[in-house]
PDB file of N, CA and C in Angstrom:
ATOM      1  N   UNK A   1     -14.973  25.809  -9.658  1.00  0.00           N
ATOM      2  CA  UNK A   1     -14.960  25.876  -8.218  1.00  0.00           C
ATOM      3  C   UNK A   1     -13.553  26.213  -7.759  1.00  0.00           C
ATOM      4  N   UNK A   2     -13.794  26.356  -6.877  1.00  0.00           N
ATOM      5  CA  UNK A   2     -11.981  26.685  -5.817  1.00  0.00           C
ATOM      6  C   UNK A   2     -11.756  25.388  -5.071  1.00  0.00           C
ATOM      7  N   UNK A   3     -10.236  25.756  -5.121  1.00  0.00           N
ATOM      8  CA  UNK A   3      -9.640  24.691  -4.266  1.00  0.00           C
ATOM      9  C   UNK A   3      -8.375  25.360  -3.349  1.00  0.00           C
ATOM     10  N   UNK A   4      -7.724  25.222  -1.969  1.00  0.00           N
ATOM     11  CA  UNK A   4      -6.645  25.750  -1.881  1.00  0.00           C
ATOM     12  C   UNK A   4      -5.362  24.927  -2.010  1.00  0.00           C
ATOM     13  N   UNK A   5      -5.028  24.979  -2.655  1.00  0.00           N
ATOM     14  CA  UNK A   5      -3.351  24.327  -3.428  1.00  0.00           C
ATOM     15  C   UNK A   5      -2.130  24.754  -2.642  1.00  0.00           C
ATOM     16  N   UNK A   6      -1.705  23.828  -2.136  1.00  0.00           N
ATOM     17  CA  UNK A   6      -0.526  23.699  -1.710  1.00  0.00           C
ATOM     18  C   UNK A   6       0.580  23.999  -3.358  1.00  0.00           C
ATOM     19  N   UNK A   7       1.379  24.947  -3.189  1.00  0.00           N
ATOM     20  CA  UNK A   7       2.258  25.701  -4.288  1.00  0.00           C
ATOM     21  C   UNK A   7       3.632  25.413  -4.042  1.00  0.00           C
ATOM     22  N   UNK A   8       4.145  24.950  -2.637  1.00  0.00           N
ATOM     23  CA  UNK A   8       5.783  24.942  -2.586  1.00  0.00           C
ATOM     24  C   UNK A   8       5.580  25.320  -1.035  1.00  0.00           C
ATOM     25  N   UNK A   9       6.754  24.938  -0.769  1.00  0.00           N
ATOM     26  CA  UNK A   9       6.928  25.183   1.077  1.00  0.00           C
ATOM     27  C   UNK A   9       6.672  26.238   1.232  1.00  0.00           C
ATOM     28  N   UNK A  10       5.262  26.418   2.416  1.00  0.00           N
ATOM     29  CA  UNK A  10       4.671  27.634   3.219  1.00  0.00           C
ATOM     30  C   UNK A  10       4.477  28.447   1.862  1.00  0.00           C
ATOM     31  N   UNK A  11       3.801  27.924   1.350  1.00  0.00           N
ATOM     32  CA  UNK A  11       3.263  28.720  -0.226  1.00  0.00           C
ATOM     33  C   UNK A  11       1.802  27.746  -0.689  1.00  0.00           C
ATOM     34  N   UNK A  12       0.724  28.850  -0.324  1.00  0.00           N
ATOM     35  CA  UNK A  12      -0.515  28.081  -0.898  1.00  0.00           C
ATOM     36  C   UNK A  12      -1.122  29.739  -1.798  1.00  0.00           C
ATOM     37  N   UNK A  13      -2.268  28.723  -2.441  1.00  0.00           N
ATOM     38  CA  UNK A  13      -2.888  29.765  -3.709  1.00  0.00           C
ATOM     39  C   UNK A  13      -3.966  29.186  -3.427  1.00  0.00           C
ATOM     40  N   UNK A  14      -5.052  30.170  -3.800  1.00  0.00           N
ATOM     41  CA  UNK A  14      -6.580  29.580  -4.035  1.00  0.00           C
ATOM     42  C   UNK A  14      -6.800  29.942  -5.250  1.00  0.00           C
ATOM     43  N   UNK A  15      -7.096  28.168  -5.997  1.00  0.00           N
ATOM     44  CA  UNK A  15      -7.131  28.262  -7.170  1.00  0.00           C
ATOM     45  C   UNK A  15      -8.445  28.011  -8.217  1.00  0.00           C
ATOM     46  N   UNK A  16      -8.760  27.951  -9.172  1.00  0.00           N
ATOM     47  CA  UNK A  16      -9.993  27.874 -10.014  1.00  0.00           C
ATOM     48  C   UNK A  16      -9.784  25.997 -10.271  1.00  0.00           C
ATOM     49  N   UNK A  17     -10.393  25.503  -9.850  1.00  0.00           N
ATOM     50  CA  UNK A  17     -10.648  23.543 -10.613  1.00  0.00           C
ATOM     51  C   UNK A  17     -11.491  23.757 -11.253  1.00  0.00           C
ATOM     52  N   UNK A  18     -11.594  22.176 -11.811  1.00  0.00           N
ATOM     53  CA  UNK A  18     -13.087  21.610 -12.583  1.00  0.00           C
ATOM     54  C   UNK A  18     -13.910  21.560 -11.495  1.00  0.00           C
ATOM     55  N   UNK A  19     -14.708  21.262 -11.396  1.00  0.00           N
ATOM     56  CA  UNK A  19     -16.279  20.500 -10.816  1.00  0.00           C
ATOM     57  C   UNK A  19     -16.298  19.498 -11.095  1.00  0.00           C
ATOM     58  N   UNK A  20     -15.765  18.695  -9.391  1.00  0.00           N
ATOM     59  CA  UNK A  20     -15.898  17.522 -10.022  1.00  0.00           C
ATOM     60  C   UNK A  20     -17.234  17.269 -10.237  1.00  0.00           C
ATOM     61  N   UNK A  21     -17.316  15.433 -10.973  1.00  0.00           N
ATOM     62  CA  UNK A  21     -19.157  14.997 -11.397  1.00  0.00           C
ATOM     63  C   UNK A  21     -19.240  13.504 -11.588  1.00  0.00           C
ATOM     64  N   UNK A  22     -20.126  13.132 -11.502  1.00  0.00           N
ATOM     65  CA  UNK A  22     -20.369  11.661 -11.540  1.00  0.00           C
ATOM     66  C   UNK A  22     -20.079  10.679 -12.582  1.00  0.00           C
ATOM     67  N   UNK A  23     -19.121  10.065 -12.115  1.00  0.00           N
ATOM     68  CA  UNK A  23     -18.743   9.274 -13.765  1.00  0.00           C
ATOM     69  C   UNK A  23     -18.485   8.299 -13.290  1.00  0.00           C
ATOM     70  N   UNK A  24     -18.560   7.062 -12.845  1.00  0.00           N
ATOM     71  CA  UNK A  24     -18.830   6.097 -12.241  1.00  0.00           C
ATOM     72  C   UNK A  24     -20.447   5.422 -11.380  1.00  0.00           C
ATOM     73  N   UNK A  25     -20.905   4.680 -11.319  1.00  0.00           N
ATOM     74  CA  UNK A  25     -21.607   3.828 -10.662  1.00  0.00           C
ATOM     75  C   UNK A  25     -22.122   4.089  -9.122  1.00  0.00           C
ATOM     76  N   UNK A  26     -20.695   4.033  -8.540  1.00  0.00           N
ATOM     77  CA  UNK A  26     -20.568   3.819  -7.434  1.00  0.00           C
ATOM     78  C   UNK A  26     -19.834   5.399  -6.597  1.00  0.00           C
ATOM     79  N   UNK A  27     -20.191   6.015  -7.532  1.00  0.00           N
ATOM     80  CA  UNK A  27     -19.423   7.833  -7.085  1.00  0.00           C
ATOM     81  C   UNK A  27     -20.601   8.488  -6.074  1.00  0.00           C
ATOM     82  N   UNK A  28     -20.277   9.070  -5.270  1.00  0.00           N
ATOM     83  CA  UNK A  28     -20.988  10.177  -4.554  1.00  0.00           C
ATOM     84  C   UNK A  28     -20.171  11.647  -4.654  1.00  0.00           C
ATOM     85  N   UNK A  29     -21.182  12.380  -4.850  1.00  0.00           N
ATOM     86  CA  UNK A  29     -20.326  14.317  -4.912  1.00  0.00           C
ATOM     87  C   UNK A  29     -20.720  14.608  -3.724  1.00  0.00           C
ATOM     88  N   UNK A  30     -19.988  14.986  -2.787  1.00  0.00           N
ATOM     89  CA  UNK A  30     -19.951  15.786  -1.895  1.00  0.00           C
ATOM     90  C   UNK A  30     -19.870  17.585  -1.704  1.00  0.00           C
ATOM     91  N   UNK A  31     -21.023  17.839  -1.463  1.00  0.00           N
ATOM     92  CA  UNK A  31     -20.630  19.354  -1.819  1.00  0.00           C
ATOM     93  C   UNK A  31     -20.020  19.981  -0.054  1.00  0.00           C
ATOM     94  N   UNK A  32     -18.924  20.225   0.141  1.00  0.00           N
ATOM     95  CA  UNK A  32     -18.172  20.426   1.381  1.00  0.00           C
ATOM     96  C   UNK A  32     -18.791  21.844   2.401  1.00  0.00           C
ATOM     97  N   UNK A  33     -19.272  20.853   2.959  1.00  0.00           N
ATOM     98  CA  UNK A  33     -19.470  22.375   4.383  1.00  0.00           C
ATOM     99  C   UNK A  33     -17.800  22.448   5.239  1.00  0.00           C
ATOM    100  N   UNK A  34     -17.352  22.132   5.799  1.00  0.00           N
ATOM    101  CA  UNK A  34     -16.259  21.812   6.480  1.00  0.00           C
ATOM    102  C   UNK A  34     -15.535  21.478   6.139  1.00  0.00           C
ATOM    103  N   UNK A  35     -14.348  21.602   6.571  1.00  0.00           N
ATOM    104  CA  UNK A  35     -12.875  21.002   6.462  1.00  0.00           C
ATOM    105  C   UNK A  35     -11.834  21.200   7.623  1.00  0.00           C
ATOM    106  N   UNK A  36     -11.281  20.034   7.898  1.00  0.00           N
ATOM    107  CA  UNK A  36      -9.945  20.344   9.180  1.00  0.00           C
ATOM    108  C   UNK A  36      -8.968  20.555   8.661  1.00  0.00           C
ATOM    109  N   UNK A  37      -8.179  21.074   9.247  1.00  0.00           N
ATOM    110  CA  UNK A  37      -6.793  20.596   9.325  1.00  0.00           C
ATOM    111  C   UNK A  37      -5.912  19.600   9.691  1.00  0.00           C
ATOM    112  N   UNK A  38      -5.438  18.786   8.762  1.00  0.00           N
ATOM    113  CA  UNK A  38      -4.839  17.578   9.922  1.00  0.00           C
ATOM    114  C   UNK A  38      -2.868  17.693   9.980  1.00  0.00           C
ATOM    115  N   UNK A  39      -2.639  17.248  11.149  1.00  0.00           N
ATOM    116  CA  UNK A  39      -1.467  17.261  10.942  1.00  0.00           C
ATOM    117  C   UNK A  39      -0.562  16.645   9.970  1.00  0.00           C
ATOM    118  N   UNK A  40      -1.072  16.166   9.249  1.00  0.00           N
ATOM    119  CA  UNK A  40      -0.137  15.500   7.781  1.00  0.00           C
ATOM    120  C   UNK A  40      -0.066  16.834   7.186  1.00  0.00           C
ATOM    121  N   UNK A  41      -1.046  17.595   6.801  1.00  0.00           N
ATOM    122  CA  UNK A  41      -1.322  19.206   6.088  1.00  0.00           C
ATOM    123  C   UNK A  41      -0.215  19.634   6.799  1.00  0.00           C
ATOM    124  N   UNK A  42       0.073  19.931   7.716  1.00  0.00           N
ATOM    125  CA  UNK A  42       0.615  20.620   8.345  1.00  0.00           C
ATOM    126  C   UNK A  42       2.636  20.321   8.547  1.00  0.00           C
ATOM    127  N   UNK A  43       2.468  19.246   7.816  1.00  0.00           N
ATOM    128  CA  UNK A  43       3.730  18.444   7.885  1.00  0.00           C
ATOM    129  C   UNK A  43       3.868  18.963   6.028  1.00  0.00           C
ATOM    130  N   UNK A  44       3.164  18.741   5.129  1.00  0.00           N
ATOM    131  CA  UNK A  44       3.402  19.181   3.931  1.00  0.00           C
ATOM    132  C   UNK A  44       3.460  20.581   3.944  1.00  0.00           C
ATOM    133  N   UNK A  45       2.580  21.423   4.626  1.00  0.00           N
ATOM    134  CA  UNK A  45       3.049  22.859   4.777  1.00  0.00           C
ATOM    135  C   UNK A  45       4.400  23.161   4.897  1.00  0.00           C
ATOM    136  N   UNK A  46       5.113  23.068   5.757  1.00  0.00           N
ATOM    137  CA  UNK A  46       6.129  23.564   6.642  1.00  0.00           C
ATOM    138  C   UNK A  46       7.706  22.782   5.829  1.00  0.00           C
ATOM    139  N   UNK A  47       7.419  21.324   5.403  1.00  0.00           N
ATOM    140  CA  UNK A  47       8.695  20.757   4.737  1.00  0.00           C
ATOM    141  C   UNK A  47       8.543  19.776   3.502  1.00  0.00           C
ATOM    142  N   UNK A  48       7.130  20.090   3.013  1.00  0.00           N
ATOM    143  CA  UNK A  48       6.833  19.650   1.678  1.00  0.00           C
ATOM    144  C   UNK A  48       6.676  17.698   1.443  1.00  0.00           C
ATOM    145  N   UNK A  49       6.577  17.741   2.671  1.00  0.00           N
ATOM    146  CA  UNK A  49       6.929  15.949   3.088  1.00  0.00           C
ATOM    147  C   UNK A  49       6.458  15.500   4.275  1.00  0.00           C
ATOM    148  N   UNK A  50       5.530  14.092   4.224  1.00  0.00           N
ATOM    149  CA  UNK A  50       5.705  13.785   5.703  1.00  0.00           C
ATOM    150  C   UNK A  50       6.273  11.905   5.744  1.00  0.00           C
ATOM    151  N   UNK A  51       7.403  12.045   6.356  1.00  0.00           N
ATOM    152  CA  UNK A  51       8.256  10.320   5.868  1.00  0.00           C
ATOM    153  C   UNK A  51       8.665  10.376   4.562  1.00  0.00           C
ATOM    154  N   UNK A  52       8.341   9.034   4.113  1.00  0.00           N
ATOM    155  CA  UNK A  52       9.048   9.175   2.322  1.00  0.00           C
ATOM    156  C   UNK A  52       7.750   9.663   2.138  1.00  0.00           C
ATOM    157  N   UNK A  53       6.864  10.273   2.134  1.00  0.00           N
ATOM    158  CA  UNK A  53       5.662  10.649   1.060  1.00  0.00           C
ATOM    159  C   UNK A  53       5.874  11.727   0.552  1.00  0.00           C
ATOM    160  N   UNK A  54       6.579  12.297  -0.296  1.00  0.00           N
ATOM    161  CA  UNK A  54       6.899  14.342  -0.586  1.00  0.00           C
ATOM    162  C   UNK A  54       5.724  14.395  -1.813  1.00  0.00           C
ATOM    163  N   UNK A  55       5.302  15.707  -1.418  1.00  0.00           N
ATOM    164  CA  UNK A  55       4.567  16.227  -2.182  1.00  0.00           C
ATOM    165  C   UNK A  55       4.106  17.004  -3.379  1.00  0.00           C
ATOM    166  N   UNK A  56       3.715  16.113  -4.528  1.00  0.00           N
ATOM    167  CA  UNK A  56       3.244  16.885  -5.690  1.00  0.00           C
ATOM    168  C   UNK A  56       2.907  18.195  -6.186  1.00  0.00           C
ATOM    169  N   UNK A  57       3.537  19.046  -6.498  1.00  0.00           N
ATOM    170  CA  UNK A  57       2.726  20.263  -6.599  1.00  0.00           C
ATOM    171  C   UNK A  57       1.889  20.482  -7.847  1.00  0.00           C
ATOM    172  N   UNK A  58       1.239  21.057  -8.240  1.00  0.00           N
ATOM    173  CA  UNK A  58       0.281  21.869  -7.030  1.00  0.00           C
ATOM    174  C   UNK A  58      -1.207  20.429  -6.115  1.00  0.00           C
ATOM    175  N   UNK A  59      -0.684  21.026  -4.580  1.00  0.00           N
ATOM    176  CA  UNK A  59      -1.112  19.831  -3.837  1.00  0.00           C
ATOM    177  C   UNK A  59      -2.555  20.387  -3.533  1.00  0.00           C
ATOM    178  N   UNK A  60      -3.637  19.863  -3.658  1.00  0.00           N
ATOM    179  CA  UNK A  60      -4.681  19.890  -2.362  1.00  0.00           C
ATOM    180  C   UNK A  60      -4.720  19.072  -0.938  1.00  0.00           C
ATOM    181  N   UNK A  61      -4.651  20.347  -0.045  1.00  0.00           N
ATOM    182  CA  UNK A  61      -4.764  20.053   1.277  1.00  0.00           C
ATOM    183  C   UNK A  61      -6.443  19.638   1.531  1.00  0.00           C
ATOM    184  N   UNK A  62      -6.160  18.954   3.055  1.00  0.00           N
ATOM    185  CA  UNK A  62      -7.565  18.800   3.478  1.00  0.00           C
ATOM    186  C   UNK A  62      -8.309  17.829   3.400  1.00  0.00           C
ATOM    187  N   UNK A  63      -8.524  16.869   4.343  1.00  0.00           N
ATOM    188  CA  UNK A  63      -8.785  15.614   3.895  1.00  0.00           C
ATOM    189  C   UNK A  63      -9.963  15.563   4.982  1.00  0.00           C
ATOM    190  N   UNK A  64     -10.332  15.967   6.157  1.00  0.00           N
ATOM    191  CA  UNK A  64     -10.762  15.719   7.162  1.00  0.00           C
ATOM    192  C   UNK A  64     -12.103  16.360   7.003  1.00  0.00           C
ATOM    193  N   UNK A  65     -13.498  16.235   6.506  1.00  0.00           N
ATOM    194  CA  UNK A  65     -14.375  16.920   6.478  1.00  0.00           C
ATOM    195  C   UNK A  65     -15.582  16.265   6.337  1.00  0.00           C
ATOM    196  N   UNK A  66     -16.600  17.413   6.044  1.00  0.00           N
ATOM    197  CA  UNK A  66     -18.236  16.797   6.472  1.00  0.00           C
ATOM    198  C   UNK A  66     -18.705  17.599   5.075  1.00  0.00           C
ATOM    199  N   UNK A  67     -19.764  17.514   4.895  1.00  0.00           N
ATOM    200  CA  UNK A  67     -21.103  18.093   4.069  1.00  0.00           C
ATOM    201  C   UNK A  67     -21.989  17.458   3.742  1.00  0.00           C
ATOM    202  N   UNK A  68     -22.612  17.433   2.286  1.00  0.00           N
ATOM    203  CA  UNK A  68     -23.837  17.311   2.207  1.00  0.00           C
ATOM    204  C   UNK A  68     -23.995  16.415   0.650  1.00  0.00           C
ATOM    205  N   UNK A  69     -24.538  14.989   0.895  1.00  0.00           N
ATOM    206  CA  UNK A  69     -24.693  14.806  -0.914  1.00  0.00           C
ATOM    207  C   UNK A  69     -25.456  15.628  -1.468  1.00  0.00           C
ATOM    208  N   UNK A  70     -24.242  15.518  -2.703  1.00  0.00           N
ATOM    209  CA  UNK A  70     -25.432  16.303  -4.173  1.00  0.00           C
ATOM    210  C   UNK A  70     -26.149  15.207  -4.708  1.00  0.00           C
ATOM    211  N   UNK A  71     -25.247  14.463  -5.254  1.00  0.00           N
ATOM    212  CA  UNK A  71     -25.305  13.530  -6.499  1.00  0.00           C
ATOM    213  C   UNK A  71     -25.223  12.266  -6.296  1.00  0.00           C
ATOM    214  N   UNK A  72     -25.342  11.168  -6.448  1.00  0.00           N
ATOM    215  CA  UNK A  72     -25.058   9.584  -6.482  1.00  0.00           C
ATOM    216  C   UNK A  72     -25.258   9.087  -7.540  1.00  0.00           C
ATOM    217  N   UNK A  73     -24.000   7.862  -7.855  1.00  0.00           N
ATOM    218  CA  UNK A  73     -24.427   7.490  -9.028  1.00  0.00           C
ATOM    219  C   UNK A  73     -25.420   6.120  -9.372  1.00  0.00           C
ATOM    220  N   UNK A  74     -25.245   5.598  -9.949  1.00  0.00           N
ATOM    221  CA  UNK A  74     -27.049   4.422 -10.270  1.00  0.00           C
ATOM    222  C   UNK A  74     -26.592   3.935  -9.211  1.00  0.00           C
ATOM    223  N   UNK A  75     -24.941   3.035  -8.910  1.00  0.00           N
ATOM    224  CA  UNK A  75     -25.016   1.977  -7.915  1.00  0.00           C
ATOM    225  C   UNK A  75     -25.257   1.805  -6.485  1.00  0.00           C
ATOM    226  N   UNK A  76     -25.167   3.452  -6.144  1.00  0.00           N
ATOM    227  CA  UNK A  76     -24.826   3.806  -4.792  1.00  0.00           C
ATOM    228  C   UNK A  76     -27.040   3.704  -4.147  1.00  0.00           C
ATOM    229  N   UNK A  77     -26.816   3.156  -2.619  1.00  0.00           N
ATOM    230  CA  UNK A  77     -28.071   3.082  -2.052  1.00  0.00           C
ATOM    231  C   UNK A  77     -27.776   3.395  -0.466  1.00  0.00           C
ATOM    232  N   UNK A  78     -26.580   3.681   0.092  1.00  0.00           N
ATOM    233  CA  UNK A  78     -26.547   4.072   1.551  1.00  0.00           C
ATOM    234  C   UNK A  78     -26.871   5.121   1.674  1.00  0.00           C
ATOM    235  N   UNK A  79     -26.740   6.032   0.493  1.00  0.00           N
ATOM    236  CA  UNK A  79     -26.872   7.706   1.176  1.00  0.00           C
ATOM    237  C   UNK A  79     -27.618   8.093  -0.032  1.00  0.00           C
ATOM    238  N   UNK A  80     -28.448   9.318   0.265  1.00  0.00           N
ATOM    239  CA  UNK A  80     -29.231   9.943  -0.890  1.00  0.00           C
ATOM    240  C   UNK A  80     -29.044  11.326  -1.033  1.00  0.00           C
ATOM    241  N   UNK A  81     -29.451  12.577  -1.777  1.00  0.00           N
ATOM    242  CA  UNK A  81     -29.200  13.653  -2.327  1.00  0.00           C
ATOM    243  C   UNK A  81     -29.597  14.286  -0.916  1.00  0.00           C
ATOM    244  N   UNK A  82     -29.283  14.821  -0.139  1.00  0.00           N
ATOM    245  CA  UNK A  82     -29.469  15.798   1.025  1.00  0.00           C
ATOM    246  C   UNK A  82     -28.949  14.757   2.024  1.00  0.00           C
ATOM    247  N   UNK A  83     -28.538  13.848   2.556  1.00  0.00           N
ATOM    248  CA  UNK A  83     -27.718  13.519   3.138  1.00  0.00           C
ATOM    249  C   UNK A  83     -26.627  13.932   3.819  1.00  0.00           C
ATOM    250  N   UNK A  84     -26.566  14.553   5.289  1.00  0.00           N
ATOM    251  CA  UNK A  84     -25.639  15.246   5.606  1.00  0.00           C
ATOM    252  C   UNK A  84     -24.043  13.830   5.896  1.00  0.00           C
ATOM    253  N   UNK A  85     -22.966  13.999   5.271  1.00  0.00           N
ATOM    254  CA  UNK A  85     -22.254  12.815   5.510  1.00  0.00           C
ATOM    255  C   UNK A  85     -20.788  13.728   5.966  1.00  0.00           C
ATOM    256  N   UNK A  86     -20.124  12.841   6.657  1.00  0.00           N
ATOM    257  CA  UNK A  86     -18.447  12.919   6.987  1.00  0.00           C
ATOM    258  C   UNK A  86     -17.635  12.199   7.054  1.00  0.00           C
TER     259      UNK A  86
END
């Protein structure tokens, strides 16, 4: 799958990941319709840092989003496979 990676100040790549998958109990996969932007992204964009937190490279941005379960693992019972969640 793709991901877009934060690479170094005002430097991103879209890159090849794993897929993530269920390896825990209590895991849900989210397969992502959406994503925001939040201003923390936007603070690691521009100076690679927001406060003391500086950033790892290569970073994934994007924290703010919605979609759809795939997967759950045995423990999980709030949400099920088509589940739209955010």
């Amino acid at each position: 799958m793709k991901a877009m990676k934060l690479t170094g100040i005002r430097q991103m790549e879209m890159m090849e990941v794993p897929a993530p998958s269920i390896l825990n109990d209590r895991d849900v996969l989210i397969k992502m319709k959406t994503l925001g932007v939040c201003g923390s992204d936007i603070h690691y964009y521009v100076s690679g840092k927001i406060g003391s937190q500086v950033v790892e490279y290569p970073f994934t941005v994007g924290h703010e989003g919605s979609g759809q379960v795939e997967a759950v693992g045995k423990g999980v019972s709030l949400v099920k496979p088509g589940d739209r969640i955010a």
